[in-house]
C-alpha atoms as a PDB file:
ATOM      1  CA  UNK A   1     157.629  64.893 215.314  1.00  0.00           C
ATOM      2  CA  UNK A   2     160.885  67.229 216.143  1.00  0.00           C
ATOM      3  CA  UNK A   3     163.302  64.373 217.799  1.00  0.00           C
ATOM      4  CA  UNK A   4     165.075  67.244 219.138  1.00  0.00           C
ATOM      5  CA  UNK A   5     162.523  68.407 221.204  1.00  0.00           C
ATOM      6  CA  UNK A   6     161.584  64.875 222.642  1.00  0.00           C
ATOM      7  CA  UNK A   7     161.939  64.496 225.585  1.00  0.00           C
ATOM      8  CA  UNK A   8     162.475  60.313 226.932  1.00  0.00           C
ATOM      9  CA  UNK A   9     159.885  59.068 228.142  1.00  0.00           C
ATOM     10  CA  UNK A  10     160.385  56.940 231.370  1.00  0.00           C
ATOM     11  CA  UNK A  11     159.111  53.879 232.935  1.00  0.00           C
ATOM     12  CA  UNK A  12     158.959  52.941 236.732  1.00  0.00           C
ATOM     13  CA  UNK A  13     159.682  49.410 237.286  1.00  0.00           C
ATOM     14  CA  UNK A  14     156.215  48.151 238.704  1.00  0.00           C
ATOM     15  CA  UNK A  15     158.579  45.155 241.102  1.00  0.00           C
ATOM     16  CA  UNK A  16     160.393  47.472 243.579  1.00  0.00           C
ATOM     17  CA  UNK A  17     158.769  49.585 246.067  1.00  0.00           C
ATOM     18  CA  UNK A  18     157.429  53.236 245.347  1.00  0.00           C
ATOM     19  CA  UNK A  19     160.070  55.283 247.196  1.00  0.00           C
ATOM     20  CA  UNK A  20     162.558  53.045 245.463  1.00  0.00           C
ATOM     21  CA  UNK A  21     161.674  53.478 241.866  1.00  0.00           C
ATOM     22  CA  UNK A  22     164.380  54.369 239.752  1.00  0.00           C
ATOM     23  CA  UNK A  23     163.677  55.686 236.100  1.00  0.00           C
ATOM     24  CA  UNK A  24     164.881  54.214 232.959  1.00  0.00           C
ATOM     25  CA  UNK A  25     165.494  56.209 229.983  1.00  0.00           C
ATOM     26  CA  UNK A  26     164.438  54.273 226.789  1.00  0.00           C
ATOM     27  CA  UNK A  27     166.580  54.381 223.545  1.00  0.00           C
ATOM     28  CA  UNK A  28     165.402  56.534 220.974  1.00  0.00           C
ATOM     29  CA  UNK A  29     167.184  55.351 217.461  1.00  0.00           C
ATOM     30  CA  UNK A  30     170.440  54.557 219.049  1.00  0.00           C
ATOM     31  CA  UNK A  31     172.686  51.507 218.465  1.00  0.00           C
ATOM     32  CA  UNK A  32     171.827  48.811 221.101  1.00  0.00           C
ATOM     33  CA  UNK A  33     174.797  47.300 222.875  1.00  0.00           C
ATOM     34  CA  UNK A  34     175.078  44.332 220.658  1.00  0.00           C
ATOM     35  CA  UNK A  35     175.086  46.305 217.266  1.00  0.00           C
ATOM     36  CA  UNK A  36     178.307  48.474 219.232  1.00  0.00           C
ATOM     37  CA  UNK A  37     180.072  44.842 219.471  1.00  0.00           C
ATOM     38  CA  UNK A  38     179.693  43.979 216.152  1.00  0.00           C
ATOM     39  CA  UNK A  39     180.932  47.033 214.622  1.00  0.00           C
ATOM     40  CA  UNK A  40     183.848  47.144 217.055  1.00  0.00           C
ATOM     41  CA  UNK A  41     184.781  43.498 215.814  1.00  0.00           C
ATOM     42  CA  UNK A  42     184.000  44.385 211.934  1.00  0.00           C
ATOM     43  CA  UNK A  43     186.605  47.475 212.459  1.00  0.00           C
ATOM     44  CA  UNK A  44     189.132  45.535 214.310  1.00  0.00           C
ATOM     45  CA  UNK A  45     188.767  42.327 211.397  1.00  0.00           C
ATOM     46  CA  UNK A  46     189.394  45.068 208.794  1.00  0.00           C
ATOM     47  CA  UNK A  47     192.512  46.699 210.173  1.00  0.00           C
ATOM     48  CA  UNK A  48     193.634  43.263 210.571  1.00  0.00           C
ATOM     49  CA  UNK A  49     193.285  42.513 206.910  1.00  0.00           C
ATOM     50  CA  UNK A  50     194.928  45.655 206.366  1.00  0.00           C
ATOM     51  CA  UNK A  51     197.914  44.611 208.464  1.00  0.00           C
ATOM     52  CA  UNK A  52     198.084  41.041 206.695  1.00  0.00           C
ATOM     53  CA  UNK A  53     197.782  42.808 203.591  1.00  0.00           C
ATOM     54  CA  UNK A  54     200.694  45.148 204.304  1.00  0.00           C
ATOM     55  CA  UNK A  55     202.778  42.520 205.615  1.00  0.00           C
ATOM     56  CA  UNK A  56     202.499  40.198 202.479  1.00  0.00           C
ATOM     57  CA  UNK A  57     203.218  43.196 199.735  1.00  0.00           C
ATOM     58  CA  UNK A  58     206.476  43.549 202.013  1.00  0.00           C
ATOM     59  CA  UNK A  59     207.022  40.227 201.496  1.00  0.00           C
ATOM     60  CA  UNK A  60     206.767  40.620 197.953  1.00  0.00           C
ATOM     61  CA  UNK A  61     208.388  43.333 197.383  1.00  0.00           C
ATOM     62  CA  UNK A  62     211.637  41.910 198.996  1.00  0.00           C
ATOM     63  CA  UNK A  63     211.130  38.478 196.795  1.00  0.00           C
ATOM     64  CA  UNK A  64     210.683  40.810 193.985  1.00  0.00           C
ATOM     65  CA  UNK A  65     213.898  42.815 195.157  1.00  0.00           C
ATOM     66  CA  UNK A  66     215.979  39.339 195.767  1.00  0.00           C
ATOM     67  CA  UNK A  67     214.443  38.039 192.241  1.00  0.00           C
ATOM     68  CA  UNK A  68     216.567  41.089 190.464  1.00  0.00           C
ATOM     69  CA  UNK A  69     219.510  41.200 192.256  1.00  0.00           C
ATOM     70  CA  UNK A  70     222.227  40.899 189.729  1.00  0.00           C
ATOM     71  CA  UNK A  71     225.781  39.625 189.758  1.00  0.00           C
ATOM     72  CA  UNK A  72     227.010  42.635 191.231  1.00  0.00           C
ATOM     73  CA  UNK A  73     224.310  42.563 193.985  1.00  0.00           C
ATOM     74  CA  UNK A  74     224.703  39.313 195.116  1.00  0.00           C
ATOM     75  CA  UNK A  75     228.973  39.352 195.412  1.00  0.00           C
ATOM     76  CA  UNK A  76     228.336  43.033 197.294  1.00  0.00           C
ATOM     77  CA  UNK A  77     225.933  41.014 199.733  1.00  0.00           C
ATOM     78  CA  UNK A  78     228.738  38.254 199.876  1.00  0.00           C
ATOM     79  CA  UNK A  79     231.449  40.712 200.514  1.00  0.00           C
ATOM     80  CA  UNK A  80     229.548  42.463 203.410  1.00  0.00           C
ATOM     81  CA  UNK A  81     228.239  38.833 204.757  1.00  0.00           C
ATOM     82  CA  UNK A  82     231.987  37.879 204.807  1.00  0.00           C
ATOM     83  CA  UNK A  83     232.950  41.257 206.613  1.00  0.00           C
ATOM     84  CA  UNK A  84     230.417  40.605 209.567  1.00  0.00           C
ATOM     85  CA  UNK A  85     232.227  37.773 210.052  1.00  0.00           C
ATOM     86  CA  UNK A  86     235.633  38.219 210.246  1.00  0.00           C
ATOM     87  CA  UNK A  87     234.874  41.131 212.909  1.00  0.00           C
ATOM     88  CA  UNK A  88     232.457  38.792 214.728  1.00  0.00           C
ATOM     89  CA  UNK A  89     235.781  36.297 214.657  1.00  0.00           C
ATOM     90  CA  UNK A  90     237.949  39.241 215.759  1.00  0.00           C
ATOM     91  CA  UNK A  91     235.585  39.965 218.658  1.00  0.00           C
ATOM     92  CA  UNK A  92     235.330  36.475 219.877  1.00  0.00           C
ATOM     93  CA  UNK A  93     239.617  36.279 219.962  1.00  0.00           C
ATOM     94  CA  UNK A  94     239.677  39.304 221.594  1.00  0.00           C
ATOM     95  CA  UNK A  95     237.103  38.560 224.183  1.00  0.00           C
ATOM     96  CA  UNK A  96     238.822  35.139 224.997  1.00  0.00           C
ATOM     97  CA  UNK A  97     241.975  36.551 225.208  1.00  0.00           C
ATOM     98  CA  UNK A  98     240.695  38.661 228.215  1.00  0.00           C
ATOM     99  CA  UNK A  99     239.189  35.638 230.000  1.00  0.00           C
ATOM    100  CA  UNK A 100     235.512  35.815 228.652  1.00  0.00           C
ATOM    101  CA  UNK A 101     234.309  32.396 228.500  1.00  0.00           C
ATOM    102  CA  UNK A 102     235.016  31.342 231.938  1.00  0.00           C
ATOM    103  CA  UNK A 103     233.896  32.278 235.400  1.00  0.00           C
ATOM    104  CA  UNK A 104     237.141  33.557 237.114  1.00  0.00           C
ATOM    105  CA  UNK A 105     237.693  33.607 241.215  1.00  0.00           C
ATOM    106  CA  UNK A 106     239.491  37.007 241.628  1.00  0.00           C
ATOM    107  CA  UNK A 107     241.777  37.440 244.805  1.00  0.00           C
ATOM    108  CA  UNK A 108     241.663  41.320 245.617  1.00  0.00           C
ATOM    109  CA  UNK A 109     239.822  44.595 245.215  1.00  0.00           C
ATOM    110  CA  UNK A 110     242.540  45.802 242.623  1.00  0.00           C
ATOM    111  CA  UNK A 111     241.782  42.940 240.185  1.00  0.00           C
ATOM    112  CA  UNK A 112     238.352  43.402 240.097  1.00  0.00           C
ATOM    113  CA  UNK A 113     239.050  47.079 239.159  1.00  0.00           C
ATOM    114  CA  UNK A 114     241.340  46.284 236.439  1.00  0.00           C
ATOM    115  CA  UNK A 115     238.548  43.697 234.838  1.00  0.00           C
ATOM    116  CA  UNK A 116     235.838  46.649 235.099  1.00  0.00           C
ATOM    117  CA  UNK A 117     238.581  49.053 232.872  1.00  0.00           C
ATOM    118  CA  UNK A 118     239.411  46.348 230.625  1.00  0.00           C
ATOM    119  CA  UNK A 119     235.634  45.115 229.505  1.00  0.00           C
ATOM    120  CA  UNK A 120     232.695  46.348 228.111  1.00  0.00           C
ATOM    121  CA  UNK A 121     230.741  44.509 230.669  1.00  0.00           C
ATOM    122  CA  UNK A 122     231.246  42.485 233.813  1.00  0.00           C
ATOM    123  CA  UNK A 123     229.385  40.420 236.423  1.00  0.00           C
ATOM    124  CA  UNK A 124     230.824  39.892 240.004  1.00  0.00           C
ATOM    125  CA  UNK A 125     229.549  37.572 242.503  1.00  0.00           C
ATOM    126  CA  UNK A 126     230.369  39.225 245.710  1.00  0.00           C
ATOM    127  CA  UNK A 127     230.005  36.266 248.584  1.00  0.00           C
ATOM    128  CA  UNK A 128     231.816  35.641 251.961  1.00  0.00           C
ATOM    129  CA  UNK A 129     232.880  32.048 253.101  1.00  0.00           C
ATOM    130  CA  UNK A 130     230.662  30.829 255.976  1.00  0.00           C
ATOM    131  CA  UNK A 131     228.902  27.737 257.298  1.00  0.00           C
ATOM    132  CA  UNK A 132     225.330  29.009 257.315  1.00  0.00           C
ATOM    133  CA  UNK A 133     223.052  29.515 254.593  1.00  0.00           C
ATOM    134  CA  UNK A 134     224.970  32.319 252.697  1.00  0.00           C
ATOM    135  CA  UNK A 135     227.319  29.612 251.939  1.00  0.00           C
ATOM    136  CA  UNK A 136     224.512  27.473 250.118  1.00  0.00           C
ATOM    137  CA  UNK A 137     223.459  30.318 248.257  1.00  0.00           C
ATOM    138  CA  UNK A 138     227.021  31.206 246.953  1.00  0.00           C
ATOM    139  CA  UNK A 139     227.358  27.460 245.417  1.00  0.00           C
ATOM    140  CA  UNK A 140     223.902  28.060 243.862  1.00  0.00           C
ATOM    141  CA  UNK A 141     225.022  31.043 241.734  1.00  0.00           C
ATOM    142  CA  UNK A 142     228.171  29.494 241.350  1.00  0.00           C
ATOM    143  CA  UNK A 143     226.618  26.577 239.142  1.00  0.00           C
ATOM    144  CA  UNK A 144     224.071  29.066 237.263  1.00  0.00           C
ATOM    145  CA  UNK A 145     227.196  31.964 236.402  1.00  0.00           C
ATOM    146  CA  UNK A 146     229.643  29.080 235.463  1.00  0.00           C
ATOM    147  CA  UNK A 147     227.037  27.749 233.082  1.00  0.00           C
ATOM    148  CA  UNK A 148     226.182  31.370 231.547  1.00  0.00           C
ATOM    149  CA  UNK A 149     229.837  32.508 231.337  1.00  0.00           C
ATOM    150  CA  UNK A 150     230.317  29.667 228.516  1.00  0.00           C
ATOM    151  CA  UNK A 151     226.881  30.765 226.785  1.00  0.00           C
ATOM    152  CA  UNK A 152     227.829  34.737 226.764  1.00  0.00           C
ATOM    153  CA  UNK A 153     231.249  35.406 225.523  1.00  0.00           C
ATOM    154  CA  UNK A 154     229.995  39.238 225.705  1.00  0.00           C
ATOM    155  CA  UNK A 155     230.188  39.654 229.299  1.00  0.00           C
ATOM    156  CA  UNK A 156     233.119  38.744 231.930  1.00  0.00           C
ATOM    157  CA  UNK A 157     232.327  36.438 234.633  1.00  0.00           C
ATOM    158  CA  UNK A 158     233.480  37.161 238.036  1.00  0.00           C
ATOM    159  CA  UNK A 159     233.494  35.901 241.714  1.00  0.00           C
ATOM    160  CA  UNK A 160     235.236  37.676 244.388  1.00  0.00           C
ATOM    161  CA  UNK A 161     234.842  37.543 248.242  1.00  0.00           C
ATOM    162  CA  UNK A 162     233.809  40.603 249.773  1.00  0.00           C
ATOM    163  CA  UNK A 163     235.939  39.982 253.205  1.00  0.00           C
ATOM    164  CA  UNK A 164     239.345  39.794 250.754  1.00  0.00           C
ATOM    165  CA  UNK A 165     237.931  43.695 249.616  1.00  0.00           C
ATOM    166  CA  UNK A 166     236.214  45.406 252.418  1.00  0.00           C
ATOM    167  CA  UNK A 167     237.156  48.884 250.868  1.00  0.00           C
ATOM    168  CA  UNK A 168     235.133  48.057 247.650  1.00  0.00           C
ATOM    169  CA  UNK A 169     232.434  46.556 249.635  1.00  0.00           C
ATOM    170  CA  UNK A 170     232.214  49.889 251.326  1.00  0.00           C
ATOM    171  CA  UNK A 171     232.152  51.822 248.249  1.00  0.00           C
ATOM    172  CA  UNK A 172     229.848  49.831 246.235  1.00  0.00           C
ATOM    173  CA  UNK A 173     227.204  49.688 248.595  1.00  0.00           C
ATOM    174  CA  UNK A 174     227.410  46.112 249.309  1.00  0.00           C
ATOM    175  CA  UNK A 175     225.471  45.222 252.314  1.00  0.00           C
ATOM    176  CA  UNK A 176     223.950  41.904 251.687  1.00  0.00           C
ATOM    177  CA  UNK A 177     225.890  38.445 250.638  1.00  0.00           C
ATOM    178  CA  UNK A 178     225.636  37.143 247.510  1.00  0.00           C
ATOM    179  CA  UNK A 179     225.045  40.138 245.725  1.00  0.00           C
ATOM    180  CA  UNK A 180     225.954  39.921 241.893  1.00  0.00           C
ATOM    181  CA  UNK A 181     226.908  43.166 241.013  1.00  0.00           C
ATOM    182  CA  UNK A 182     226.875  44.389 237.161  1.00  0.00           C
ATOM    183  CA  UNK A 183     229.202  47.206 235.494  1.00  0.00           C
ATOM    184  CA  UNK A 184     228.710  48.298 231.825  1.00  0.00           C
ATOM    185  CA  UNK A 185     231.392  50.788 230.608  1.00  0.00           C
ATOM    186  CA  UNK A 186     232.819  51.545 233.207  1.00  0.00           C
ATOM    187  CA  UNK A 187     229.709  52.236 235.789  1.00  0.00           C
ATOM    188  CA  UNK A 188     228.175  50.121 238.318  1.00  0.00           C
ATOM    189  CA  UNK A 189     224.930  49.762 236.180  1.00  0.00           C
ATOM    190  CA  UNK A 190     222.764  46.630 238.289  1.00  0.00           C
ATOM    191  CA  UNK A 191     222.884  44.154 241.122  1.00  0.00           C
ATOM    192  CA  UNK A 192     221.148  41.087 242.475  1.00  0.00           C
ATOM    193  CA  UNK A 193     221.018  40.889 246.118  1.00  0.00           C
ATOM    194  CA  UNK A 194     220.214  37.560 247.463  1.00  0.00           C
ATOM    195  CA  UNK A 195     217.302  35.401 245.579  1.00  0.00           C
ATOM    196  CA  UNK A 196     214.284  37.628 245.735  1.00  0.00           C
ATOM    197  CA  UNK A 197     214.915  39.198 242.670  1.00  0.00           C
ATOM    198  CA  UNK A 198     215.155  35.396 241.254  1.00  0.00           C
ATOM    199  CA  UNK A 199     211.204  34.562 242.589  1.00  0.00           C
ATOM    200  CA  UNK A 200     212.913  33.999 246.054  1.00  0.00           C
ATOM    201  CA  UNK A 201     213.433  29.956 245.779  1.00  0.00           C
ATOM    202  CA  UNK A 202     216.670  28.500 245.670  1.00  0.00           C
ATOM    203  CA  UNK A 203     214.960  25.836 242.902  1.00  0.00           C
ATOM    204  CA  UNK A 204     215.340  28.673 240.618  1.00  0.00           C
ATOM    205  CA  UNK A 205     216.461  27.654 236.919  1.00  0.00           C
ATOM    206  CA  UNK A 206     219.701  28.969 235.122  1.00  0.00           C
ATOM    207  CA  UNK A 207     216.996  30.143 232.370  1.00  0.00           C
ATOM    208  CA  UNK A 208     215.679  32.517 234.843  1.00  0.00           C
ATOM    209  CA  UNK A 209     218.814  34.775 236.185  1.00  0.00           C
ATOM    210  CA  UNK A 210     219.477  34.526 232.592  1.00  0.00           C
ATOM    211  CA  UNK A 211     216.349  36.631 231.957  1.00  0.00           C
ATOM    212  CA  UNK A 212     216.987  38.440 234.697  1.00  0.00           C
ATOM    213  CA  UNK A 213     220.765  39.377 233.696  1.00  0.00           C
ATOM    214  CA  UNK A 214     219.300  40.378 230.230  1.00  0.00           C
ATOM    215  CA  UNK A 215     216.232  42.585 231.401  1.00  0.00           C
ATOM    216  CA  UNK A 216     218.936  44.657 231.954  1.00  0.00           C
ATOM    217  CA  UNK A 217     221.166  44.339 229.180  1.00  0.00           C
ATOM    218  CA  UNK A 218     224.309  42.718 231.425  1.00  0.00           C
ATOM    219  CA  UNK A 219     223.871  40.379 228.993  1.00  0.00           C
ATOM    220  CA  UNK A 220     222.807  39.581 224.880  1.00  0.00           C
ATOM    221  CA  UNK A 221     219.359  38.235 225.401  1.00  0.00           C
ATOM    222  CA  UNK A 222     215.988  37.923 223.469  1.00  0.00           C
ATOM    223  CA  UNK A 223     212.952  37.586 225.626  1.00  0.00           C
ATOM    224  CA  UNK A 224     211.156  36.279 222.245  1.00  0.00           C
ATOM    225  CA  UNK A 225     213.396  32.920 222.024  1.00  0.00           C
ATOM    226  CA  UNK A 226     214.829  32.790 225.517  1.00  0.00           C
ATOM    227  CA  UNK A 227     211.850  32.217 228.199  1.00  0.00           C
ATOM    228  CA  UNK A 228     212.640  31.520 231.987  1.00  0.00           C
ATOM    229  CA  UNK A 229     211.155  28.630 233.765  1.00  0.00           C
ATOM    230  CA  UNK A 230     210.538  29.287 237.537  1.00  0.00           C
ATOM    231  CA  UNK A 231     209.825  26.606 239.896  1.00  0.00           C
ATOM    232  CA  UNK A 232     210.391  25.127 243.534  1.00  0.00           C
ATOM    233  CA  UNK A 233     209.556  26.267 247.165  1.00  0.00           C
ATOM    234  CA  UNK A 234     209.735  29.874 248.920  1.00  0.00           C
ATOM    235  CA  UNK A 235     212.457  30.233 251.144  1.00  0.00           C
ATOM    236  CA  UNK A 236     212.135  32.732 254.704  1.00  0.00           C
ATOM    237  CA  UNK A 237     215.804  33.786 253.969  1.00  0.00           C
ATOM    238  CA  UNK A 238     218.225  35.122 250.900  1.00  0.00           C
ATOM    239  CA  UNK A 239     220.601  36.859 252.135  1.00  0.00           C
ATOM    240  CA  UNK A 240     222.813  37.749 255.007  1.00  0.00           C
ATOM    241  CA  UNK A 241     224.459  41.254 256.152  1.00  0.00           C
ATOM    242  CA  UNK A 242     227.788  42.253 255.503  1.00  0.00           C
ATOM    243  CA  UNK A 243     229.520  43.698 258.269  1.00  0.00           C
ATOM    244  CA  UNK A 244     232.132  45.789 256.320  1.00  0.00           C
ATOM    245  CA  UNK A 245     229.291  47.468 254.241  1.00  0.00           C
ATOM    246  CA  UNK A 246     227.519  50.210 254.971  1.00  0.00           C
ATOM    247  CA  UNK A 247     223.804  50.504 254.341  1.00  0.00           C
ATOM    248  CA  UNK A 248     223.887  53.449 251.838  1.00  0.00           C
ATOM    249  CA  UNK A 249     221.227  53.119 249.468  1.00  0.00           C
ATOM    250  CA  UNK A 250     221.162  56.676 248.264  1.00  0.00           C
ATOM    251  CA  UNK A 251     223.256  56.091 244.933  1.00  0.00           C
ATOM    252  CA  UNK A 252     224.131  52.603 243.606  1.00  0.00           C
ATOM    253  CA  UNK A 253     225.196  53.889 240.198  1.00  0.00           C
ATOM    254  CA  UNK A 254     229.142  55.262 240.671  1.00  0.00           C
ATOM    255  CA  UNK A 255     231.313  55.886 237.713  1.00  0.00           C
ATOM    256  CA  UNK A 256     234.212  53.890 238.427  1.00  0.00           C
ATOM    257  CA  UNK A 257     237.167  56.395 237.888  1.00  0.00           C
ATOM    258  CA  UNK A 258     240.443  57.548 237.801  1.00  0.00           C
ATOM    259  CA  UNK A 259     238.980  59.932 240.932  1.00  0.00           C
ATOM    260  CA  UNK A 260     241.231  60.087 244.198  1.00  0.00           C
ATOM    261  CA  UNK A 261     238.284  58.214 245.855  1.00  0.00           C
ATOM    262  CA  UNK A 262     239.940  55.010 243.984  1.00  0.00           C
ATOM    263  CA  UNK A 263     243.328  55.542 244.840  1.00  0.00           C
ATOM    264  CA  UNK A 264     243.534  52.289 247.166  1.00  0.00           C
ATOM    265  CA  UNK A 265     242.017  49.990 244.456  1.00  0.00           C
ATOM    266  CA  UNK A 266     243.951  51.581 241.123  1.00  0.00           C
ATOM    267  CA  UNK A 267     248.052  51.884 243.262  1.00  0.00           C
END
């Protein structure tokens, strides 16, 4: 018989009503839903072996490669090795000769500036001194950015209070205290405001801004050995307003300049 011209024959399910009988079209010589599984999971076990197999003649081939090297190889390997770290040593002076390392109070909008020129990358806690919960928060970040200035020489660690700069609180947009505000080369490149972006808990581990700082490159971190632990209760509030700011959420990325627009900060 011409399959072609078959047409499916159907069945009415004899348990439901006649005006509700709904037709069923029969398989004619196609895979049944289990057969579909199993070939799905053959295909996916043999790219897997492929993968393994790939992955172990790399292998090989570097032992293979490492097996030859000769005396020339191995002092060329040496002399690069030792070149990687004398640079790495450089980097490290240089960075602790600007202050990285520690997690520095600064006392006015001008110094803050200068540290944004003068490194790569910086992190600012931006707080105001007050007896309500603010104040609670502030000492929280405190003891979670003095414990990551000493594990990240790459990044300067900074704490200034907003009230001491109300011009730069102005011009950076900063409207809610703490706020840790990020620059990278020169730009204003991310910011924290309050806890919420921490899982909104004060309980919140040092592990977890770390992640957070490093999502965003503000600092060197590797998701794949570094994983954040988040515990402890929800709290109702995380931040508080900050009168001198201006709630201007159109841009939060500035270049931070030479233009005229810095002229109190730079004099």
């Amino acid at each position: 018989r011409n399959r072609a011209n078959h047409t499916p024959r159907v069945v009415k399910m004899s348990n439901e009503p006649e005006n509700q009988m709904r037709e069923v079209h029969l398989p004619q010589g196609g895979m049944s839903a289990e057969q579909k599984l199993q070939q799905m999971k053959a295909k996916v076990a043999t790219q897997m072996m492929r993968a393994v197999k790939d992955t172990e003649k790399a292998i090989d081939d570097e032992i293979h490669t490492l097996d030859n090297l000769n005396k020339t190889d191995l002092e060329n390997i040496r002399r690069k090795r030792m070149l990687e770290m004398k640079k790495k040593s450089e980097k490290m002076s240089e960075w602790r000769q600007k202050g990285h390392g520690t997690y520095t109070e600064l006392f006015d909008q001008k110094q803050w500036f200068e540290e944004v020129k003068a490194n790569e990358r910086t992190i600012c806690l931006f707080y105001r001194n007050t007896t309500n919960a603010s104040d609670k928060f502030t000492q929280i970040l405190d003891k979670h950015l003095q414990e990551l200035a000493h594990k990240h020489m790459e990044t300067r660690f900074l704490k200034l209070n907003a009230e001491k700069s109300p011009f730069l609180a102005q011009k950076l947009n900063i409207v809610l205290l703490p706020t840790i505000l990020c620059t990278k080369d020169n730009f204003t490149h991310d910011r924290i405001e309050g806890f919420d972006p921490l899982g909104g808990t004060e309980s919140f581990t040092t592990e977890t801004l770390r992640a957070r700082l490093g999502k965003k490159k503000n600092i060197d971190f590797d998701p794949l050995v570094d994983k954040p632990l988040q515990a402890g209760k929800r709290m109702y509030h995380t931040a508080t307003s900050n009168k001198t700011g201006k709630s201007i959420y159109a841009s939060k990325i500035a270049q931070l300049g030479d233009d005229d627009d810095w002229d109190d900060i730079s004099d």
